[in-house]
Each structure stands twice: as structure tokens, then as C-alpha cells.
N, C-alpha and C. Protein backbone atom coordinates (compact mmCIF):
# COMPACT_ATOMS: atom_id res chain seq x y z
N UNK A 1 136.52 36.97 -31.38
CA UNK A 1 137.02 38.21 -31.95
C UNK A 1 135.94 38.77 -32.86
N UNK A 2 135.28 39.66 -32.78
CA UNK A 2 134.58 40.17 -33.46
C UNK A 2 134.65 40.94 -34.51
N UNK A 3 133.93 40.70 -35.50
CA UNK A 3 134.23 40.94 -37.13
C UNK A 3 134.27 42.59 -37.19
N UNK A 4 134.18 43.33 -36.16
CA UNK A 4 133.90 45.03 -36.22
C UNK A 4 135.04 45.53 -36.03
N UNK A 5 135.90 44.83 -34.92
CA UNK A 5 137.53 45.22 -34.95
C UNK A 5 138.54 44.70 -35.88
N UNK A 6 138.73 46.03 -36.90
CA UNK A 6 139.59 45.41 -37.82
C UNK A 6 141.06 45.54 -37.24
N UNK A 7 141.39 46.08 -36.19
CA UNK A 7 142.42 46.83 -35.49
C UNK A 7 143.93 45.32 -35.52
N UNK A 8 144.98 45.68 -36.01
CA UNK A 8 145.96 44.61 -35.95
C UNK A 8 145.95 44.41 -34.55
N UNK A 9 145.92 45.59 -33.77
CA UNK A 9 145.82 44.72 -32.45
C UNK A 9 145.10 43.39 -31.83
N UNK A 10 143.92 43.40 -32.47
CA UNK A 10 143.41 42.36 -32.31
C UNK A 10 143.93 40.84 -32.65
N UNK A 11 144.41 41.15 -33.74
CA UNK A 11 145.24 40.05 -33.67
C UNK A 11 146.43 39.88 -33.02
N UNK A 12 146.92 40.78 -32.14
CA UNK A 12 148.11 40.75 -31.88
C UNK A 12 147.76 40.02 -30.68
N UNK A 13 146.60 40.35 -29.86
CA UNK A 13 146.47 39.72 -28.44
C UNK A 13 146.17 38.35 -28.68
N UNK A 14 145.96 37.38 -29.65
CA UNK A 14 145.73 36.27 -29.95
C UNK A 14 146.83 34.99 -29.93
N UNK A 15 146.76 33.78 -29.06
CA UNK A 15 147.44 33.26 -28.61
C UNK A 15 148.37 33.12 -29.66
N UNK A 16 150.17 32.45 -29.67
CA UNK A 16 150.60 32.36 -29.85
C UNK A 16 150.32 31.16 -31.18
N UNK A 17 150.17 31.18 -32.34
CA UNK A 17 150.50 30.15 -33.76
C UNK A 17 150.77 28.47 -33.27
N UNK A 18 152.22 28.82 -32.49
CA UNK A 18 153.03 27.19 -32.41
C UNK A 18 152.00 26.81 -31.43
N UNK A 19 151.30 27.39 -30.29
CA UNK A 19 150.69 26.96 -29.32
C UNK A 19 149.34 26.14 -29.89
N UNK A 20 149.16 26.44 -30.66
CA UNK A 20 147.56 26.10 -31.08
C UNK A 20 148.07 24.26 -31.54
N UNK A 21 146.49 24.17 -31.36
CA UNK A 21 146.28 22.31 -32.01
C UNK A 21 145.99 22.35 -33.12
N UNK A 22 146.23 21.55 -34.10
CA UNK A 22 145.48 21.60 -35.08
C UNK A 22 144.43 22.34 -35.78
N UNK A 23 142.81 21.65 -34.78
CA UNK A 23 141.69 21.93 -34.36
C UNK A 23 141.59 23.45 -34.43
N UNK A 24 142.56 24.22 -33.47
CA UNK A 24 142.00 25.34 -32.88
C UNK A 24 142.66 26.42 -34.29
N UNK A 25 143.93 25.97 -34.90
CA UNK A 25 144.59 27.05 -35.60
C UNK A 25 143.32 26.82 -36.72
N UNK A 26 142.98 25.47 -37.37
CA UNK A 26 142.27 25.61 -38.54
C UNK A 26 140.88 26.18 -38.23
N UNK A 27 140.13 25.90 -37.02
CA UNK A 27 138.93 27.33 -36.64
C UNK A 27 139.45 28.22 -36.66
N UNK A 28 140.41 28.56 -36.44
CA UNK A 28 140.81 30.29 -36.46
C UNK A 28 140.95 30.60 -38.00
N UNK A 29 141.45 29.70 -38.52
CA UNK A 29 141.83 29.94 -39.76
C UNK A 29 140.76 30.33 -40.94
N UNK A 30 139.65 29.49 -40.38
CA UNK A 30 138.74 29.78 -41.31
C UNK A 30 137.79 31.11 -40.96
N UNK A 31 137.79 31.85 -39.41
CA UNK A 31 137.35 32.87 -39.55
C UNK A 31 138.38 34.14 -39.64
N UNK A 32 139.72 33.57 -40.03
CA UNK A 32 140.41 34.77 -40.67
C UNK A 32 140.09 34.74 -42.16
N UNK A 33 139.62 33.51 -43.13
CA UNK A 33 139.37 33.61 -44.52
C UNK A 33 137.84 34.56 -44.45
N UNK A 34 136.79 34.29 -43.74
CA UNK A 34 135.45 34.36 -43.58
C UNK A 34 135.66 36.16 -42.95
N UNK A 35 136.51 36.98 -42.64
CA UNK A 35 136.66 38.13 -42.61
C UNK A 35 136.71 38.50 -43.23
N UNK A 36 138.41 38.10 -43.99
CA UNK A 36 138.96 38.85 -45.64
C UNK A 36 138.02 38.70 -46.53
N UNK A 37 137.29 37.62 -46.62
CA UNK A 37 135.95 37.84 -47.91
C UNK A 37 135.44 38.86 -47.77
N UNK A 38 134.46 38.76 -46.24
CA UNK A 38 133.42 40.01 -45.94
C UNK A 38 133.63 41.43 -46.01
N UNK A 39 134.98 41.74 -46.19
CA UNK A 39 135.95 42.96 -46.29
C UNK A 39 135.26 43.59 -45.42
N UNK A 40 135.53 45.15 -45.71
CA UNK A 40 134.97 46.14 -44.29
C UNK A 40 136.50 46.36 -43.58
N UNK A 41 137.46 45.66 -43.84
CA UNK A 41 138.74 45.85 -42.64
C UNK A 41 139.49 46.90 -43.46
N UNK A 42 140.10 47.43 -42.43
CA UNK A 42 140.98 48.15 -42.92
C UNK A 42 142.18 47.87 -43.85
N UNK A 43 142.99 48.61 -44.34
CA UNK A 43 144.63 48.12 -45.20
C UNK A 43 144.96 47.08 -44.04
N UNK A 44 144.99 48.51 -42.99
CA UNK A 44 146.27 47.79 -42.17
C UNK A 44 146.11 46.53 -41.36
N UNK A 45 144.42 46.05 -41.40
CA UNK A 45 143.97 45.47 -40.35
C UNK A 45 143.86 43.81 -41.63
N UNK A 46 143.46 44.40 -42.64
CA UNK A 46 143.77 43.24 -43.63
C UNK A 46 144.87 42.85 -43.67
N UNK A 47 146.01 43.15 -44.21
CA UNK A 47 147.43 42.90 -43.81
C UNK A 47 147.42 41.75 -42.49
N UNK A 48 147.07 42.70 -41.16
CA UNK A 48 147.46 41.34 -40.41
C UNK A 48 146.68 40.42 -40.02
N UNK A 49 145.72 40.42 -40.48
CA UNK A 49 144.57 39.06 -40.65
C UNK A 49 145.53 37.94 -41.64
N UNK A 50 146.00 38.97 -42.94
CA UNK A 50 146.32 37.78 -43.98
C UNK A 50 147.27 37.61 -43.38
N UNK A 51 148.60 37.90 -42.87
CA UNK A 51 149.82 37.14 -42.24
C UNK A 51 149.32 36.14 -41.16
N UNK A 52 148.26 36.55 -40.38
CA UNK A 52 148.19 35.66 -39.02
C UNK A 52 146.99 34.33 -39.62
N UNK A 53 146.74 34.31 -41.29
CA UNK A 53 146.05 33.46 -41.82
C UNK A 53 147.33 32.78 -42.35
N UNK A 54 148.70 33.02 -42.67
CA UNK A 54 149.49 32.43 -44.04
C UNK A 54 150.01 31.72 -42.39
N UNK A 55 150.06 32.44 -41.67
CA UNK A 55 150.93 31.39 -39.93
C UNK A 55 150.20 30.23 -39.31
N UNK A 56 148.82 30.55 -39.44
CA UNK A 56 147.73 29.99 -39.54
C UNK A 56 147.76 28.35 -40.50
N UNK A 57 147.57 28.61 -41.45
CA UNK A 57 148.16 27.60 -42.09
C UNK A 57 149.30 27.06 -42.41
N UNK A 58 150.66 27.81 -41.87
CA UNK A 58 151.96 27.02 -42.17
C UNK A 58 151.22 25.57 -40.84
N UNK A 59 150.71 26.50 -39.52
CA UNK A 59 150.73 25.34 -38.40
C UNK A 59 149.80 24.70 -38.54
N UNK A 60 148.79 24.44 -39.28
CA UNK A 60 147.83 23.00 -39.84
C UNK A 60 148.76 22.41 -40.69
N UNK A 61 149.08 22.75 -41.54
CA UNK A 61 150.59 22.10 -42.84
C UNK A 61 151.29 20.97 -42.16
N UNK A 62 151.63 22.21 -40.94
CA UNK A 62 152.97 21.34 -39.56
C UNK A 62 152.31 19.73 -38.95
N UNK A 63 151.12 20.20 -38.69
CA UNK A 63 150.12 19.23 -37.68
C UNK A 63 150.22 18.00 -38.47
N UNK A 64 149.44 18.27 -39.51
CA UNK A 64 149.25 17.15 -40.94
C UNK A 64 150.62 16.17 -41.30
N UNK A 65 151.82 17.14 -41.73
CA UNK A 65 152.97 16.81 -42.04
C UNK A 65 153.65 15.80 -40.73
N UNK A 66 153.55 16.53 -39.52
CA UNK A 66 153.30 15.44 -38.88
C UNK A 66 153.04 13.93 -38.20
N UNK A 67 151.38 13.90 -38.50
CA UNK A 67 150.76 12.82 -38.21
C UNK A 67 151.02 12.01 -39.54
N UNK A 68 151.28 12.42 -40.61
CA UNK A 68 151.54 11.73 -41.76
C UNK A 68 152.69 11.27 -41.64
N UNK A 69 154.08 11.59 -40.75
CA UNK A 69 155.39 10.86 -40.25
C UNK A 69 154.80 9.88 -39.21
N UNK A 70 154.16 9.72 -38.45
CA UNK A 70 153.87 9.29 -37.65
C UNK A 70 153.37 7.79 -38.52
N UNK A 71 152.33 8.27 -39.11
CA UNK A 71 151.27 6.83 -40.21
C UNK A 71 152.28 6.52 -40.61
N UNK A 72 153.45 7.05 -41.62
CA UNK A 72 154.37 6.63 -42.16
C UNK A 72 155.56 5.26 -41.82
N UNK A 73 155.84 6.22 -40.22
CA UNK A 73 156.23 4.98 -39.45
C UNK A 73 155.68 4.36 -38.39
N UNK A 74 154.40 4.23 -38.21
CA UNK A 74 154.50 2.96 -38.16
C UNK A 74 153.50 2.11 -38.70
N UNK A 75 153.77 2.00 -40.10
CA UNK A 75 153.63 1.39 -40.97
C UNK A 75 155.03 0.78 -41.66
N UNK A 76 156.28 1.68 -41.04
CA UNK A 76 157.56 1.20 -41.98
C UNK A 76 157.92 0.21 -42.05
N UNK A 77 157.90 -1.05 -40.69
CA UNK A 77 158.37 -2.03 -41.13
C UNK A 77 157.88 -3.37 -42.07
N UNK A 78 156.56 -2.82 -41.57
CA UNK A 78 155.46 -4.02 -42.58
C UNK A 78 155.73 -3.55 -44.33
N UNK A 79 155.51 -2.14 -44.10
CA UNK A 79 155.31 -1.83 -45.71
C UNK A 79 156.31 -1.68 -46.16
N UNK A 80 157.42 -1.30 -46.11
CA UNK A 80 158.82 -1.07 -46.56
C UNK A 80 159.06 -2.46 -46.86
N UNK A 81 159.01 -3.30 -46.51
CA UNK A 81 159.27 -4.60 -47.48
C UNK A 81 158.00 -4.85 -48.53
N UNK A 82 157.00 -4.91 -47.92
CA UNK A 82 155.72 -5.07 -48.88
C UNK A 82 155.74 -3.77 -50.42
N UNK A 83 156.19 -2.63 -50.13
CA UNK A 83 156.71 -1.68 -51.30
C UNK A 83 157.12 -1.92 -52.09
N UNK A 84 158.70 -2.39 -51.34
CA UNK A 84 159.76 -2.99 -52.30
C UNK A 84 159.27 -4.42 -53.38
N UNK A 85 158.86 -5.28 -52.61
CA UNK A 85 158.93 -6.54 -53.94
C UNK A 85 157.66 -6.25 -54.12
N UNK A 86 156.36 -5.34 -53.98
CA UNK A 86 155.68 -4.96 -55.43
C UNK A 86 156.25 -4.00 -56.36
N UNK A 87 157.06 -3.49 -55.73
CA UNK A 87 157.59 -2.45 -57.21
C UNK A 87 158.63 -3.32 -58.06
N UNK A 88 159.20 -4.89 -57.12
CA UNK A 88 160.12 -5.31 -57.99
C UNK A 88 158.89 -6.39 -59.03
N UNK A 89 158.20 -6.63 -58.39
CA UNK A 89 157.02 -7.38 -59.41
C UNK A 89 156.53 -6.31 -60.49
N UNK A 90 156.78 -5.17 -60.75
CA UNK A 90 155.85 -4.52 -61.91
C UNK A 90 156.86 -4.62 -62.65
């Protein structure tokens, strides 16, 4: 997407948020921050850079939040006892 079209359309033709990996939303993400710095965009074209940046990052948030349930369990059965009687030892 090139930094000359500030046009919301441009973002509008851009794949779908939930669809993206990780990987691909947080590259996108960082050349929606690396726009809004460089300014030059329009109101209206700023506007939907910053929404399709705040969607942008709810779905890295999602990814993370995630894989961090994932580490969580499965780690639960080892550590969920190992937790407990160090917190009952302090």
C-alpha cells in the first residue's frame, strides 16, 4: 500500500483483521504507525488508518492472549500444584 494514497479506500480493500496471523496484522500494524507519524494523509484518510491500526492491534492482543492460554495450560498440571505449596511455604 503505498504511503501516497491516503484514500480510506485503501484501507478498505485490505484483507479482513480476524483473517490475519499474528505476523502479518503486527507488519501491517507497524506501517499503519510509520504513516500516521509521516503525516501528509488526509482527516479522513487518518481516521481510517487509526481505526484499522486500534483493529490492528486488538488482533495481535488476541494472538498473544492466546498463546499465553495455551503456555498456561499446558503447564497447568505440573505448576498448579508446584504454585500452590510455594505460596503455602512463604
Amino acid at each position: 500500500m503505498p504511503a501516497s494514497d491516503p484514500t480510506p479506500s485503501a484501507v478498505d480493500d485490505l484483507p479482513a483483521v480476524s483473517d490475519l496471523s499474528y505476523e502479518q496484522a503486527r507488519d501491517e500494524l507497524v506501517g499503519v504507525v510509520t504513516r500516521l507519524e509521516a503525516g501528509g494523509e488526509t482527516l479522513e484518510g487518518s481516521l481510517a488508518l487509526w481505526e484499522r491500526g486500534e483493529a490492528l492491534a486488538r488482533r495481535c492482543q488476541e494472538w498473544l492472549d492466546g498463546a499465553r492460554r495455551r503456555l498456561d495450560a499446558a503447564r497447568s498440571p505440573a505448576g498448579e500444584d508446584e504454585a500452590t505449596s510455594t505460596e503455602d511455604e512463604r
